[in-house]
N, C-alpha and C. Protein backbone atom coordinates (compact mmCIF):
# COMPACT_ATOMS: atom_id res chain seq x y z
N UNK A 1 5.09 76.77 30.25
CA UNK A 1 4.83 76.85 31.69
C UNK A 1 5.14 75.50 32.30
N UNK A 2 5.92 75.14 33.44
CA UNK A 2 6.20 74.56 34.23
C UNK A 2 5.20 73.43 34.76
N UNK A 3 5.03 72.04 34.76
CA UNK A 3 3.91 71.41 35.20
C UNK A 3 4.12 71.24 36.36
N UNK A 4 2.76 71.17 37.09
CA UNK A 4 2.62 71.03 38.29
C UNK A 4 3.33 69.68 38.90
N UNK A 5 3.57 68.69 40.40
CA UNK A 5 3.74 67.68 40.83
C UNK A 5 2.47 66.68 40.32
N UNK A 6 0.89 67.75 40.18
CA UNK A 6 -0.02 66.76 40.64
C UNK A 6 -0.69 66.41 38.57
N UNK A 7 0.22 67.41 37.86
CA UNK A 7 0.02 67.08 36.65
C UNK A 7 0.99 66.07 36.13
N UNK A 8 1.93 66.17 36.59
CA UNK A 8 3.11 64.87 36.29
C UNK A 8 2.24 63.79 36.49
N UNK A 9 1.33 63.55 37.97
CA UNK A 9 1.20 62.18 38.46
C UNK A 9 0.34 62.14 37.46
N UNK A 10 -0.66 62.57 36.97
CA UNK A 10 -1.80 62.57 36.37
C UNK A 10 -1.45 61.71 35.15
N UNK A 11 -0.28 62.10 34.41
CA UNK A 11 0.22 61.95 33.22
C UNK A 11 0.91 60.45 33.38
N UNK A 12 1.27 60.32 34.78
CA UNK A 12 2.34 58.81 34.94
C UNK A 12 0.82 58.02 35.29
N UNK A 13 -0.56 58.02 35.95
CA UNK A 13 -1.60 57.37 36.08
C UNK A 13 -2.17 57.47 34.76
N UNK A 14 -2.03 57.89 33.47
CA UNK A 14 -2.67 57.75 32.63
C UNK A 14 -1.82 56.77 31.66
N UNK A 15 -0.35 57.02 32.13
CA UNK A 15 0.97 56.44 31.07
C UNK A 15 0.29 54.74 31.52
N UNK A 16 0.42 54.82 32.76
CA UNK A 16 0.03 53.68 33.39
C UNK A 16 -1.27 52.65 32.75
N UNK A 17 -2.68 53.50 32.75
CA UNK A 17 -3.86 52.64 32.37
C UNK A 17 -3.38 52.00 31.13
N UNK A 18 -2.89 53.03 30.49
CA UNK A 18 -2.23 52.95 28.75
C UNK A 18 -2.09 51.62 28.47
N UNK A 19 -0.99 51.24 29.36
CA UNK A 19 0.21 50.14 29.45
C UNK A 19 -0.76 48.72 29.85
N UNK A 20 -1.41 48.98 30.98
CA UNK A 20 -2.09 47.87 31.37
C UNK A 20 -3.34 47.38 30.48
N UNK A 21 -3.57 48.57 29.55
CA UNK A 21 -5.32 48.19 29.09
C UNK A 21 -4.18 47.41 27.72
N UNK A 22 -2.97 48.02 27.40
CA UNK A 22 -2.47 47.19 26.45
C UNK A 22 -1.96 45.76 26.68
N UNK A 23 -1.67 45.92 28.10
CA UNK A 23 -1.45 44.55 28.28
C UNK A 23 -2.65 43.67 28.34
N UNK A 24 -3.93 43.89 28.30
CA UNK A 24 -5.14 43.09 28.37
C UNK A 24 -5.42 42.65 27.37
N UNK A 25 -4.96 43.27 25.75
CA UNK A 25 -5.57 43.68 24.86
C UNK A 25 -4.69 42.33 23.98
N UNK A 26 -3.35 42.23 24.71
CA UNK A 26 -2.81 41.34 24.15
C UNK A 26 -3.05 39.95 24.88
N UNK A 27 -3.16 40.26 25.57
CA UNK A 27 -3.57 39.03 26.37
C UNK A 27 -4.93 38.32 25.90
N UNK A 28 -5.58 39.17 25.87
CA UNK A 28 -7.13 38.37 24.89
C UNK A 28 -6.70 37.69 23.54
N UNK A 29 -5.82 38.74 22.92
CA UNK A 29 -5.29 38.24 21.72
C UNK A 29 -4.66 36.81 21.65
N UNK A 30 -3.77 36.57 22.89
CA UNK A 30 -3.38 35.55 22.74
C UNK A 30 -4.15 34.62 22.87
N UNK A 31 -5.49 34.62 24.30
CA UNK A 31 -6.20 33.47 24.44
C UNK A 31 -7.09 33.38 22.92
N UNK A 32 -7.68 34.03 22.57
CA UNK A 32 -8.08 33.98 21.03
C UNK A 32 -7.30 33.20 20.27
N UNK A 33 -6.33 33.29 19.76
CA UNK A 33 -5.66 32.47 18.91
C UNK A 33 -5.71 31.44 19.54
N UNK A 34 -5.10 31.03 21.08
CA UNK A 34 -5.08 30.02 21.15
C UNK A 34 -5.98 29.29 21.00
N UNK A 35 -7.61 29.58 21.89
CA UNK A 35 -8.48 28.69 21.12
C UNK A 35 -8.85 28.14 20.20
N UNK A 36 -8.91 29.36 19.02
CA UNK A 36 -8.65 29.32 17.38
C UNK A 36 -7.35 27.89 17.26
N UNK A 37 -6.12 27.82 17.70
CA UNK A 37 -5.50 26.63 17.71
C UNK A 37 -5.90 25.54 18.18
N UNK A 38 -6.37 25.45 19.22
CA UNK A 38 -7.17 24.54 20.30
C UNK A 38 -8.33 23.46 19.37
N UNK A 39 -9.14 24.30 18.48
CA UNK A 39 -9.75 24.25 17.80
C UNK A 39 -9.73 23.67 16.20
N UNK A 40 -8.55 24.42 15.43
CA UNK A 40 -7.73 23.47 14.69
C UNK A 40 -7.53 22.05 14.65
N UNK A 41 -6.94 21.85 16.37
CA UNK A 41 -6.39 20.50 16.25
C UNK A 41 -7.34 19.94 16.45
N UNK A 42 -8.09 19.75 17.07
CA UNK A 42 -9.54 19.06 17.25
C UNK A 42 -9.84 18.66 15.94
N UNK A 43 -10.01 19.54 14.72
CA UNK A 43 -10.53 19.39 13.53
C UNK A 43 -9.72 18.59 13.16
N UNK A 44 -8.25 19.35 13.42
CA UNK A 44 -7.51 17.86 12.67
C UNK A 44 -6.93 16.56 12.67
N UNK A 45 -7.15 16.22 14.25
CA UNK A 45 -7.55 15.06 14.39
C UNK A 45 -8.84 14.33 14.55
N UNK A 46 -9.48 14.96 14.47
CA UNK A 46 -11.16 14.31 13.82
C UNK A 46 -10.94 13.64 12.20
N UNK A 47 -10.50 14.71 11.55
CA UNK A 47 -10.15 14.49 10.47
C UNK A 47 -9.05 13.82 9.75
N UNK A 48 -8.58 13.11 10.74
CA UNK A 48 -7.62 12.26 10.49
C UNK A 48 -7.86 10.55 11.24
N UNK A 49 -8.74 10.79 11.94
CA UNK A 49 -9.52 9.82 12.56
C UNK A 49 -10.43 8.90 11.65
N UNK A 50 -10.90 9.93 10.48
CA UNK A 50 -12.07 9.61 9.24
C UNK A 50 -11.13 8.92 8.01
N UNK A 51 -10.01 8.95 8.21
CA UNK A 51 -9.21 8.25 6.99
C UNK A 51 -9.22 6.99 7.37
N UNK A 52 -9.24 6.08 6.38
CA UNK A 52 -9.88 4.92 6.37
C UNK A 52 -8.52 3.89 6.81
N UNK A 53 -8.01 2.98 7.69
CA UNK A 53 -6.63 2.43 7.61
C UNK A 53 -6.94 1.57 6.45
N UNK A 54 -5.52 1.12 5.97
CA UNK A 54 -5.76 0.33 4.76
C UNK A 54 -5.66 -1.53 5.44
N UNK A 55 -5.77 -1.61 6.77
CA UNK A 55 -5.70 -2.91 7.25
C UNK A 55 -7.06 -3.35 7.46
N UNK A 56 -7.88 -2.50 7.22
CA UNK A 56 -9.39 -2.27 7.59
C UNK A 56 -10.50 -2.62 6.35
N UNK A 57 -9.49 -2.41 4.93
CA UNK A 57 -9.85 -2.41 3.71
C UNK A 57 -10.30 -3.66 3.30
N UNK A 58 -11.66 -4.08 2.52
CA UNK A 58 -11.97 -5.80 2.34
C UNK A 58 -11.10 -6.45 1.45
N UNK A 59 -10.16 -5.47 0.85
CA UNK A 59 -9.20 -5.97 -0.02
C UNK A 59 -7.77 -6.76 0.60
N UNK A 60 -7.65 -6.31 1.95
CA UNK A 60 -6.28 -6.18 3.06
C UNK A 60 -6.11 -7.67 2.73
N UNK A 61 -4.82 -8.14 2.56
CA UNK A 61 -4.13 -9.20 3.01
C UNK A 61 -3.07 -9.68 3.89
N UNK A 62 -3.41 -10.70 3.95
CA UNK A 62 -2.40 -11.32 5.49
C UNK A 62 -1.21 -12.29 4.33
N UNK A 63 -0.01 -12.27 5.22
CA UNK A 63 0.95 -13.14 5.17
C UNK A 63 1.46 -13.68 6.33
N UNK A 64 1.63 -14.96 6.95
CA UNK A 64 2.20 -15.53 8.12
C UNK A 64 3.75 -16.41 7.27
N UNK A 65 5.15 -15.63 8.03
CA UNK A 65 5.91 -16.38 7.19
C UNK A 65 6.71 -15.75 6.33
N UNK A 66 7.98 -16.07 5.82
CA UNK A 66 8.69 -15.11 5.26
C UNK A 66 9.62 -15.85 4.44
N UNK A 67 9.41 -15.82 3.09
CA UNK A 67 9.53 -17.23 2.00
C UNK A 67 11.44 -16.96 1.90
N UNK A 68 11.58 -18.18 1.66
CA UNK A 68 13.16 -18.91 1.14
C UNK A 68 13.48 -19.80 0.66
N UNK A 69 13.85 -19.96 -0.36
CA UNK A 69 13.90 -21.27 -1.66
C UNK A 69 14.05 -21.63 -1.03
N UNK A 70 13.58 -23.48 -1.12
CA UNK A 70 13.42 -24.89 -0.64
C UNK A 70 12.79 -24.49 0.67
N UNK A 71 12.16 -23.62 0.86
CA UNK A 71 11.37 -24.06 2.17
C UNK A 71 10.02 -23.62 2.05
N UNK A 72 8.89 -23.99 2.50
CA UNK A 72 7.34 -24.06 2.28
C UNK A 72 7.00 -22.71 2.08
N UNK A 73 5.93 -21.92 1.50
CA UNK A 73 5.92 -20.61 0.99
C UNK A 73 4.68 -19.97 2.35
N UNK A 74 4.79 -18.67 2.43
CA UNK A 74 4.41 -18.27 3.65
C UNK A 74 2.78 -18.36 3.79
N UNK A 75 2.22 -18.76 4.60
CA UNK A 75 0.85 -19.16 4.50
C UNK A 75 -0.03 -18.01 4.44
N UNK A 76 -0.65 -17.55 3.04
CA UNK A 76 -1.20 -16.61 2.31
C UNK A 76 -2.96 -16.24 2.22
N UNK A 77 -3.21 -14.89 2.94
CA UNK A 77 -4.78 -14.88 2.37
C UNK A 77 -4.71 -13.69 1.46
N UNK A 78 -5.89 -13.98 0.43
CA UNK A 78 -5.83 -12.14 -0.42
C UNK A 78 -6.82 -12.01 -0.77
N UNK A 79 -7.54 -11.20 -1.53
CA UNK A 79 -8.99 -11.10 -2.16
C UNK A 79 -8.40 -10.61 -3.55
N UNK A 80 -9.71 -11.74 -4.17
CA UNK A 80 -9.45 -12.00 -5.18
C UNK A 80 -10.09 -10.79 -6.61
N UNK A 81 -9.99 -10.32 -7.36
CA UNK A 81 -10.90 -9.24 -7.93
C UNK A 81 -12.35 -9.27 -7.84
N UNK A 82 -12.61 -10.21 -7.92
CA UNK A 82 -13.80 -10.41 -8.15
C UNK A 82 -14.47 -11.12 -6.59
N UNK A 83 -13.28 -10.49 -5.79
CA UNK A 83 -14.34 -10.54 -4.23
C UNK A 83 -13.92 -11.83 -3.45
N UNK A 84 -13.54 -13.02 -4.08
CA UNK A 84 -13.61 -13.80 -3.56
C UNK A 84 -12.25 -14.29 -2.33
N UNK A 85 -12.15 -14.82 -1.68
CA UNK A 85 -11.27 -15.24 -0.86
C UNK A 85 -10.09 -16.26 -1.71
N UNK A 86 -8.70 -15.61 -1.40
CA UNK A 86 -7.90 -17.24 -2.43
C UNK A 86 -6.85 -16.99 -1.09
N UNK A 87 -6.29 -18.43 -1.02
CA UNK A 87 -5.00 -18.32 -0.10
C UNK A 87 -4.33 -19.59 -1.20
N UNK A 88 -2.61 -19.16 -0.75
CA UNK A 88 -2.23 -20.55 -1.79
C UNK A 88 -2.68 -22.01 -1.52
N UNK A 89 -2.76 -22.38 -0.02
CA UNK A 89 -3.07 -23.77 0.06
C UNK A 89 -3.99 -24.40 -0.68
N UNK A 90 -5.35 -23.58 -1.09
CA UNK A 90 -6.11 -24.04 -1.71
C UNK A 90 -6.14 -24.87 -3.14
N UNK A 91 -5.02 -24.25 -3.26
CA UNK A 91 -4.32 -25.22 -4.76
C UNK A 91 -2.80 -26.10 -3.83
N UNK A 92 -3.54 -26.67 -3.32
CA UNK A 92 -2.33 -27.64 -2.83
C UNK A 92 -2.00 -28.91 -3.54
N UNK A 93 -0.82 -29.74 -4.32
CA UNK A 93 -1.26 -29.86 -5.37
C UNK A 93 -1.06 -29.45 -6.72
N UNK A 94 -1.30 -29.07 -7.25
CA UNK A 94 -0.96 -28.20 -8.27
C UNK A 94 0.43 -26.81 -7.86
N UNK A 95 1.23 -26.90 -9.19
CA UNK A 95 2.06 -25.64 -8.42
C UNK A 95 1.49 -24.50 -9.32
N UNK A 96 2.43 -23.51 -8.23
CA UNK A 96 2.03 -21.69 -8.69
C UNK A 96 2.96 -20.66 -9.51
N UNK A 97 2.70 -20.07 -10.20
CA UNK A 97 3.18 -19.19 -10.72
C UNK A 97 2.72 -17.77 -9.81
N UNK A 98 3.15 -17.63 -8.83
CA UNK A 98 2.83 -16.03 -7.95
C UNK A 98 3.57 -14.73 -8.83
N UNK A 99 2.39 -13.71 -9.44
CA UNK A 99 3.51 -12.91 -10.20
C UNK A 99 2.96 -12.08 -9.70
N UNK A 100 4.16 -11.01 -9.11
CA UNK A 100 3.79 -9.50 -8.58
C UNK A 100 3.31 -8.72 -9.95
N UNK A 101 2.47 -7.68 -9.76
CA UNK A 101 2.58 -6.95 -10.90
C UNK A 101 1.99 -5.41 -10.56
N UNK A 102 2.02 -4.28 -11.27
CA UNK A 102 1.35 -2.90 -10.92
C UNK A 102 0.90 -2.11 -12.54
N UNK A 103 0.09 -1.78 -12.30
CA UNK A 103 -0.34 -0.57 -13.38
C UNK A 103 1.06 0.33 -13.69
N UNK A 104 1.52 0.52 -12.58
CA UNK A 104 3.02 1.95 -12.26
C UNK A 104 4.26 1.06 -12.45
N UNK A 105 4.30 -0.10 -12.68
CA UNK A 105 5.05 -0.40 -13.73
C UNK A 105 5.11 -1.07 -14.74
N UNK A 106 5.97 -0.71 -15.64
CA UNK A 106 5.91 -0.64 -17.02
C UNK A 106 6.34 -1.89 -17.57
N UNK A 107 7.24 -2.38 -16.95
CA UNK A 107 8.02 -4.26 -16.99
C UNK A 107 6.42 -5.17 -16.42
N UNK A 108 6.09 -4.58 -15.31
CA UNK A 108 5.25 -5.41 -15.35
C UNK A 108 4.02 -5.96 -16.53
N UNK A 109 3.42 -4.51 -17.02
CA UNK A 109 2.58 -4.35 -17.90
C UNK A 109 3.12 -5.31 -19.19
N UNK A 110 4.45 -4.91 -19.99
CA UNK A 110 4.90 -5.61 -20.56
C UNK A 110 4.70 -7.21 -21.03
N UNK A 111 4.73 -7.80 -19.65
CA UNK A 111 5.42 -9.22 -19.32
C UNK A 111 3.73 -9.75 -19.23
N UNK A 112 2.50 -9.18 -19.08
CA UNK A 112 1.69 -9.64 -19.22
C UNK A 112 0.97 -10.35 -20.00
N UNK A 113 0.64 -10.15 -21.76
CA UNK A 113 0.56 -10.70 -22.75
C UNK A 113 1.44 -11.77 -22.36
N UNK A 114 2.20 -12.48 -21.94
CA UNK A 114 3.14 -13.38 -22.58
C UNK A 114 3.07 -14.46 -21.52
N UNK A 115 2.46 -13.33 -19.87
CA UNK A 115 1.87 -14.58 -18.94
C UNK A 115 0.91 -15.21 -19.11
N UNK A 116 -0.04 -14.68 -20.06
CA UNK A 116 -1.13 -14.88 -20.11
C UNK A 116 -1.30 -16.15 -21.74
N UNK A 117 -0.40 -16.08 -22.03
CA UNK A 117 -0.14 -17.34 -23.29
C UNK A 117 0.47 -18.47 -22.42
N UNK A 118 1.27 -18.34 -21.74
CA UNK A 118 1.76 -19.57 -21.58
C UNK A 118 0.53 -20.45 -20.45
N UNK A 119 0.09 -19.29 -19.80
CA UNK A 119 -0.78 -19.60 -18.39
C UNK A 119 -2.17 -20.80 -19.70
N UNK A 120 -2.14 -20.32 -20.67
CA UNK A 120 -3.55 -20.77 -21.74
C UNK A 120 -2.44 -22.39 -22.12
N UNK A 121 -1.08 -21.86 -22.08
CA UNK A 121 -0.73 -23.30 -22.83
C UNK A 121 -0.44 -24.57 -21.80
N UNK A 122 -0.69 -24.11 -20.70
CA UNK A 122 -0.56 -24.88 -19.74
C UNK A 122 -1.46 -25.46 -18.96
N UNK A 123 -2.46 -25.47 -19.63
CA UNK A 123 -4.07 -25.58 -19.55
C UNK A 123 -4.71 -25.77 -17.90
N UNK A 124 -4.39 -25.54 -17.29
CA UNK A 124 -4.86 -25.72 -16.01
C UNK A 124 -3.66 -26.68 -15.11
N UNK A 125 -2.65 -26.79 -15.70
CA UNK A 125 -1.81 -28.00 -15.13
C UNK A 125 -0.93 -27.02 -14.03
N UNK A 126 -0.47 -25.44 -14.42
CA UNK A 126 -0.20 -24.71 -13.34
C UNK A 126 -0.74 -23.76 -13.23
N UNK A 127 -1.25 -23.24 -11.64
CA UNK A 127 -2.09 -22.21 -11.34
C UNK A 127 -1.16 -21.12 -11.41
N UNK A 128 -1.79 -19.91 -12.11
CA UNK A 128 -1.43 -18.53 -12.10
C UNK A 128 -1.70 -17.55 -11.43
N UNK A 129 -1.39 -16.96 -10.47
CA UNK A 129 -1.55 -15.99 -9.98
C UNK A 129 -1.33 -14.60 -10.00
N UNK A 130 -1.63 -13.58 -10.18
CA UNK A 130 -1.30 -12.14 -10.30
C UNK A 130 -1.72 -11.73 -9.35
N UNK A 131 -0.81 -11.07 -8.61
CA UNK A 131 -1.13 -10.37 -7.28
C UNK A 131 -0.96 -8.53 -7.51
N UNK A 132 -1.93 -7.50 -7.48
CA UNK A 132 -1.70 -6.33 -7.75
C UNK A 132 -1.11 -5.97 -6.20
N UNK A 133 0.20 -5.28 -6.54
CA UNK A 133 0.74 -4.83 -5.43
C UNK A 133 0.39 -2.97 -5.61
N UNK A 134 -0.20 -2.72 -3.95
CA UNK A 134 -0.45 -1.41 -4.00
C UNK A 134 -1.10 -0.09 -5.21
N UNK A 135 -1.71 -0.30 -5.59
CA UNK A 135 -2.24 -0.15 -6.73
C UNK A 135 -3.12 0.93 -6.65
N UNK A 136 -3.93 1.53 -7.39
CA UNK A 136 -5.53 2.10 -7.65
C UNK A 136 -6.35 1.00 -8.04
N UNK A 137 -7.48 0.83 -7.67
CA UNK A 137 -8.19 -0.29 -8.08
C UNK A 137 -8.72 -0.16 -9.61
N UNK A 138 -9.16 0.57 -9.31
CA UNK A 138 -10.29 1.18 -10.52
C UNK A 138 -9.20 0.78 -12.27
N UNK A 139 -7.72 1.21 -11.79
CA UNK A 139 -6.82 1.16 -12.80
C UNK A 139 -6.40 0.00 -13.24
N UNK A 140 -6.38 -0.53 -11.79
CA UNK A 140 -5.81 -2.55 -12.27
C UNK A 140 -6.82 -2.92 -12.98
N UNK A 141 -7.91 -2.64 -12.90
CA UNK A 141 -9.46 -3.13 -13.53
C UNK A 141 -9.20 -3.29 -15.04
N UNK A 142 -9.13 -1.59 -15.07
CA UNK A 142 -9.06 -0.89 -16.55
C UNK A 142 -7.77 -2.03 -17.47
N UNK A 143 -6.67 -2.06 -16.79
CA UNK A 143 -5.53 -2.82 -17.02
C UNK A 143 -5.74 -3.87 -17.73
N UNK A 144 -6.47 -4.85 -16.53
CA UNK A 144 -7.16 -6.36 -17.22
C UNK A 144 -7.88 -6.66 -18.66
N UNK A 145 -8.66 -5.32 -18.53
CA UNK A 145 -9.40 -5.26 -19.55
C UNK A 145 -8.44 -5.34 -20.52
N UNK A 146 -7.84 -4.08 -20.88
CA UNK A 146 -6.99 -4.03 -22.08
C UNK A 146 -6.04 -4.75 -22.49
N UNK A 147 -5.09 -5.93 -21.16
CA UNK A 147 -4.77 -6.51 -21.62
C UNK A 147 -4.93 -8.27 -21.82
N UNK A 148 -6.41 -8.47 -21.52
CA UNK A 148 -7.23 -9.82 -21.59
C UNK A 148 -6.50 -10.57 -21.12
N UNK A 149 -5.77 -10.55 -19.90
CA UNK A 149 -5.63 -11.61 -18.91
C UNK A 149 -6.62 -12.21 -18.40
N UNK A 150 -6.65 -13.67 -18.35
CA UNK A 150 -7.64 -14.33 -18.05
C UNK A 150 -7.82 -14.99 -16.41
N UNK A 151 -6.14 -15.51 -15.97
CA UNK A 151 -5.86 -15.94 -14.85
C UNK A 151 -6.44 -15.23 -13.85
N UNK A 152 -6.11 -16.06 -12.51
CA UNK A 152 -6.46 -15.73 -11.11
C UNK A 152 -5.52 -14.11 -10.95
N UNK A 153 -6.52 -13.35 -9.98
CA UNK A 153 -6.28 -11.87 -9.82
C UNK A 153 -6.37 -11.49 -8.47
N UNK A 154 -5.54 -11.57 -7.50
CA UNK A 154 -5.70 -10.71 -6.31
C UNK A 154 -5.17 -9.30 -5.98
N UNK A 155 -5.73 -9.17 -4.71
CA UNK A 155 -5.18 -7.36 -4.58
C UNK A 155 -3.83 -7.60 -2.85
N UNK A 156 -3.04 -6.98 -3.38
CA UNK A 156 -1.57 -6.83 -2.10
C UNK A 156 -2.03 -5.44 -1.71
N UNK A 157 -2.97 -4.52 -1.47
CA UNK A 157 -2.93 -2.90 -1.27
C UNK A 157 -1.92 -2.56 -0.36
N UNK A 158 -1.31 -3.66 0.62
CA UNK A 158 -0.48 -2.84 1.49
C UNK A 158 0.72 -3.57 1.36
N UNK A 159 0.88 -4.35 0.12
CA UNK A 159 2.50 -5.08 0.24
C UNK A 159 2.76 -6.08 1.22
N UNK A 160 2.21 -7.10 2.01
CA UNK A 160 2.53 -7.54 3.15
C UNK A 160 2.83 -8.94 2.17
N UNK A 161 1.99 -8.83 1.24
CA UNK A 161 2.28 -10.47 0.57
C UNK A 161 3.56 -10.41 -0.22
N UNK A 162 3.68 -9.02 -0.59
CA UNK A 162 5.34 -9.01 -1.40
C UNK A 162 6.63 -9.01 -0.54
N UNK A 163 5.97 -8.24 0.34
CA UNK A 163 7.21 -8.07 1.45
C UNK A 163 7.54 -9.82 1.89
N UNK A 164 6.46 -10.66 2.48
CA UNK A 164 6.60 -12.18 2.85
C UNK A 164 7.43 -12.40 1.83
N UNK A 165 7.35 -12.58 0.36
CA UNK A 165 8.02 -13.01 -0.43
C UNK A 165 9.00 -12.60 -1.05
N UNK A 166 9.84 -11.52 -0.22
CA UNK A 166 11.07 -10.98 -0.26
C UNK A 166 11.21 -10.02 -1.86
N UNK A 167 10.49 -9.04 -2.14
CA UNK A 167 9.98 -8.37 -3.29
C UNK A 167 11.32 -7.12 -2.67
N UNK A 168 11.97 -6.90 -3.88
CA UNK A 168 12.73 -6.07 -4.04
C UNK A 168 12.69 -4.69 -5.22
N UNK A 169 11.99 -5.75 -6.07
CA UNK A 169 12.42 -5.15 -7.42
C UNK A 169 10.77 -5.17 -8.23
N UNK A 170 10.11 -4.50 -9.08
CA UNK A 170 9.34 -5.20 -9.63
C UNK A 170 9.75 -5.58 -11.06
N UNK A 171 8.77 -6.27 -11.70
CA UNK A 171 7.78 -6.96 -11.50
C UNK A 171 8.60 -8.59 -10.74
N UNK A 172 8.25 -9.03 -9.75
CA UNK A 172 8.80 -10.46 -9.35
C UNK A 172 7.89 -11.45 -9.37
N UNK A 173 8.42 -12.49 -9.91
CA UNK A 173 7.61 -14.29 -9.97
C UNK A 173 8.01 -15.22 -9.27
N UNK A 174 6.95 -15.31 -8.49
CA UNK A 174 7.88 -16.72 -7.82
C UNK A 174 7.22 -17.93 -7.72
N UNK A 175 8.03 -19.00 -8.23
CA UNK A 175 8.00 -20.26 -8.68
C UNK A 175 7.46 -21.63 -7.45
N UNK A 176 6.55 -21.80 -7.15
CA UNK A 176 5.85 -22.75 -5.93
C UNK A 176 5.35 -24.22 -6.26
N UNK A 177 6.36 -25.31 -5.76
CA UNK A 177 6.04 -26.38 -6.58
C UNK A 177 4.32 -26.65 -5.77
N UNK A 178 3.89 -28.38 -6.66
CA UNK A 178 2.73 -28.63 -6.11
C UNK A 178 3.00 -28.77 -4.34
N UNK A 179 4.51 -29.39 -4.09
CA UNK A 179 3.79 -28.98 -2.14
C UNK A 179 4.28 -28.12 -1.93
N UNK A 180 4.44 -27.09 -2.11
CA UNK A 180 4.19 -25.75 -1.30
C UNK A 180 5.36 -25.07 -1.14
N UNK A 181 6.39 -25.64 -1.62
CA UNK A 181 7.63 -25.42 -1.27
C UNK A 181 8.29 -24.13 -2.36
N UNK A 182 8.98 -23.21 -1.85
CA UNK A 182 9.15 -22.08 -2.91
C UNK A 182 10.79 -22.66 -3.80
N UNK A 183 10.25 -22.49 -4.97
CA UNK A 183 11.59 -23.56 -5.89
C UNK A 183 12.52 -22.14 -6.61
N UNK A 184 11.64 -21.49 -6.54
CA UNK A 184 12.56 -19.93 -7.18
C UNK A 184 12.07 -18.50 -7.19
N UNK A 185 12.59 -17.69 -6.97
CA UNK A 185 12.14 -16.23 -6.98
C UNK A 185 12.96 -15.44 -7.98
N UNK A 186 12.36 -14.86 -8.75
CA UNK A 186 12.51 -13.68 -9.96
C UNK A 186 12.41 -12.92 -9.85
N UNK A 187 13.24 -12.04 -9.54
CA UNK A 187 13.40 -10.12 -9.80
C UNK A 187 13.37 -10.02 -11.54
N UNK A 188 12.61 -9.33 -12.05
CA UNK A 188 12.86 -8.48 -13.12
C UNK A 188 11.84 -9.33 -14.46
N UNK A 189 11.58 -9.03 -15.52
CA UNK A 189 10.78 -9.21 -16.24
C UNK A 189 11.00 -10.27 -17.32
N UNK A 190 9.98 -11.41 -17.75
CA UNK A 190 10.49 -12.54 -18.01
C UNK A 190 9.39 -12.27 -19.76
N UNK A 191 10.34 -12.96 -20.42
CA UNK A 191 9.68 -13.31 -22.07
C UNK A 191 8.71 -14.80 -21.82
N UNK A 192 7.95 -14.81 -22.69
CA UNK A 192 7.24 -16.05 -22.88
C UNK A 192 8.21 -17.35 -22.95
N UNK A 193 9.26 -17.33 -23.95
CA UNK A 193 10.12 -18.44 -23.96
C UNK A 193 10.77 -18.82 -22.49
N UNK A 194 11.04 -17.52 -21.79
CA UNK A 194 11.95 -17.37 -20.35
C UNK A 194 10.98 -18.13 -19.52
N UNK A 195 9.94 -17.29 -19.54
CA UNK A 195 8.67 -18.11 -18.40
C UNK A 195 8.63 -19.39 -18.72
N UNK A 196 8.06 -20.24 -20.01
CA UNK A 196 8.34 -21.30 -19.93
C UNK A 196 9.30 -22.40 -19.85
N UNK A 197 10.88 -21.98 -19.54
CA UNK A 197 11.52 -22.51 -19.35
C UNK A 197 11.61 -22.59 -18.04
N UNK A 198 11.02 -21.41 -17.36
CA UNK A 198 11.35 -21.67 -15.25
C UNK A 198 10.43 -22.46 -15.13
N UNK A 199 9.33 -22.54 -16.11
CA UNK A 199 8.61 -23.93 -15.40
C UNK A 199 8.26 -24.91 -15.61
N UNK A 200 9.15 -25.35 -16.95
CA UNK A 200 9.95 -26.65 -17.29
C UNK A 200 11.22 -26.88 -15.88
N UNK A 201 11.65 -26.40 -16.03
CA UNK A 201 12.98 -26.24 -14.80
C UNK A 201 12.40 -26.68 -13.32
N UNK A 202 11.34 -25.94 -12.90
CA UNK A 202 10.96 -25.89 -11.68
C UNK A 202 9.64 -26.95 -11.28
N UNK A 203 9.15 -27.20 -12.55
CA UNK A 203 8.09 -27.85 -11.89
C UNK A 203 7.71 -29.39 -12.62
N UNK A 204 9.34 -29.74 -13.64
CA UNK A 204 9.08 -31.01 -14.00
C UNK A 204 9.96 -32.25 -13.41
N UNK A 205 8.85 -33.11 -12.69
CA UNK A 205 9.96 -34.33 -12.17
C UNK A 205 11.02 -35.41 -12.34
């Protein structure tokens, strides 16, 4: 049977609510999610707010200065393992043995035993330094232990003291007479006989 004019409309006012209650339906949908997003980011920059910077860290060190044989070495603060404050001037005077070193590498680990003999045969006449670049703490710790280094120990967590001293490669040493002046820089990993010849070389008058 034939529909009426006023059953058509009936059918186009119902096609109609259809359409619009669907368009509401998505429309909530969307403001929903979006809040749900809205909401997200909030969290995740809260939560990114709570990460700690590493310039903030009591370990953080400064470098002023950006080292180059024969010219004065960049004026240095670091913390030392055991908490304390060292900058190089403080051994002004006496020269330095600055040796980069890391748990994560393996040259470095190496070359340790052999810093740590000559640093004993040189009885206090040159200061040693080991600087842990970027590291885990807990691991450099463990490190020391096992391999009974005795010398001075600071922490680089963010590289600023390697970067000053033009660190390319690890493990690097660099050679600082008593005034201050940088006499040599070492890429790559040195023997006991090697070490004591850079500082026969570098630091006798």
């Amino acid at each position: 049977m034939a529909r009426s004019a006023n059953d058509t409309k009936k059918e186009a006012a119902r096609q109609e609510g259809r359409i619009a209650a669907a368009k509401r339906q998505k429309r909530k949908s969307w403001l929903k999610w979006g809040a749900i997003g809205a909401v997200g980011v909030v969290v995740l920059v809260g939560l990114i707010s709570l990460i700690p910077d590493p310039a903030d860290s009591p370990d953080a060190a400064t470098a002023v200065g950006t080292a180059a044989v024969g010219a004065p070495a960049p004026a240095v603060n670091m913390v030392a393992f055991n908490g304390d404050p060292v900058t190089l001037a403080q051994f002004e005077g006496t020269p330095i043995v600055l040796n980069f070193w890391a748990t994560w590498c393996p040259f470095c680990v190496a070359e340790m035993p052999d810093f740590e003999t000559v640093n004993q045969a040189a009885d206090g006449q040159v200061q040693f330094i080991g600087v842990n670049l970027q590291d885990d703490a807990g691991a450099a710790d463990d490190l020391i232990g096992d391999t009974g280094v005795t010398y001075l120990l600071t922490r680089d967590p963010q590289g600023v003291v390697y970067t000053a001293f033009g660190g390319v490669a690890m493990p690097t040493t660099v050679f600082i007479g008593a005034d201050g002046v940088v006499d040599e820089i070492v890429t790559g990993a040195l023997t006991e006989g090697q070490l004591s010849n850079k500082i026969v070389q570098n630091f006798s008058s």
